[in-house]
Protein backbone atom coordinates (compact mmCIF):
# COMPACT_ATOMS: atom_id res chain seq x y z
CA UNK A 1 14.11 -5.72 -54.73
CA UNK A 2 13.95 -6.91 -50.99
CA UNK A 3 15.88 -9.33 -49.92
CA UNK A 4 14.84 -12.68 -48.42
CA UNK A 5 17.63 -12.34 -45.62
CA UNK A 6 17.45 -8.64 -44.41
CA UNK A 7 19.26 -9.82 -40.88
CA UNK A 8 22.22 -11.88 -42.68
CA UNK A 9 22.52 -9.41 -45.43
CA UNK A 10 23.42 -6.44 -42.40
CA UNK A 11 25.34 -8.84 -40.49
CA UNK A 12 27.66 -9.36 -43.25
CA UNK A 13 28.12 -5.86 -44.01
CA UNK A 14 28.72 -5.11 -40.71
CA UNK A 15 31.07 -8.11 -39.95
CA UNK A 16 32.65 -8.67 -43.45
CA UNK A 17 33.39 -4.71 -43.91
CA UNK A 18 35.71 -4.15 -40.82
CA UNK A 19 39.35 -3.63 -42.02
CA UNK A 20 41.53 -6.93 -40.98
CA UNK A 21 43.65 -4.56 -38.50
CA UNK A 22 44.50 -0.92 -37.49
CA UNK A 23 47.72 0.38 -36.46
CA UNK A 24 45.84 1.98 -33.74
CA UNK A 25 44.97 -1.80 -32.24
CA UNK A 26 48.41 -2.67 -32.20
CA UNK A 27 49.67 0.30 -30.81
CA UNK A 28 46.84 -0.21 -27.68
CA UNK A 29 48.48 -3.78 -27.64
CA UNK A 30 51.76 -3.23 -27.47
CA UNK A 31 51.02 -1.09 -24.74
CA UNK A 32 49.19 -3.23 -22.92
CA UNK A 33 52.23 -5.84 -23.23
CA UNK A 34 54.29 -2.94 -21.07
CA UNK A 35 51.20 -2.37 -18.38
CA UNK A 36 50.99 -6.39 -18.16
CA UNK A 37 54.45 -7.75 -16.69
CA UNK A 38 55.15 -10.82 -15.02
CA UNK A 39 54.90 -8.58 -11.88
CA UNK A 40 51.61 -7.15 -12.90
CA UNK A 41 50.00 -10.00 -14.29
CA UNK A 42 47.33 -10.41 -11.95
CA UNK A 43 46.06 -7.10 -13.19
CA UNK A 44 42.26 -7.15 -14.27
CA UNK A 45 40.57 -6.21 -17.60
CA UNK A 46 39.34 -3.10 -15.97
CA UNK A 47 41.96 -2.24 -14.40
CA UNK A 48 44.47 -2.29 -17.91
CA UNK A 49 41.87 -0.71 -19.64
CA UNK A 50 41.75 1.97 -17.00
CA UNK A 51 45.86 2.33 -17.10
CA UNK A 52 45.49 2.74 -21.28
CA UNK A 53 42.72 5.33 -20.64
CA UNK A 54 45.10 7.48 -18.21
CA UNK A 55 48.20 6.90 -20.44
CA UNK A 56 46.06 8.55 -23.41
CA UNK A 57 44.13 11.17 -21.25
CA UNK A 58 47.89 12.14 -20.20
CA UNK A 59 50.01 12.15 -23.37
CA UNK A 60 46.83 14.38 -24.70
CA UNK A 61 47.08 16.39 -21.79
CA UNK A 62 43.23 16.17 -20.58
CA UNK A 63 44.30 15.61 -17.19
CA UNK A 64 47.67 16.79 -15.87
C-alpha cells in the first residue's frame, strides 16, 4: 500500500531514527571546550573544526 505522505513518511525516519546522542559527539565537544578558551574565543567555526581535524589526523598518526 502507498502511502499518501511519501515525503513526511522519509523525513520521519530519517529525523525520528537518529540515536538522542553518541559518546563520540561529546567527546568532539569536550574537545572543542579545550580549543575554545577565553583567550581563543574569537576562533571561527572553520578554524575549530580545522584544529579537531588535526588533533584526530595526529593521535591516528595520518600526518606526523
Amino acid at each position: 500500500m502507498q502511502s499518501p505522505f511519501p515525503s513526511l513518511r522519509q523525513w520521519a525516519f530519517n529525523t525520528l531514527s537518529v540515536p538522542a546522542m553518541s559518546a563520540e559527539v561529546e567527546r568532539v565537544f569536550s574537545q572543542a571546550r579545550r580549543f575554545v578558551t577565553q583567550d581563543r574565543n574569537r576562533l571561527g567555526d572553520d578554524m575549530v573544526e580545522a584544529l579537531q581535524c588535526l588533533k584526530h589526523w595526529l593521535d591516528a598518526k595520518i600526518v606526523g
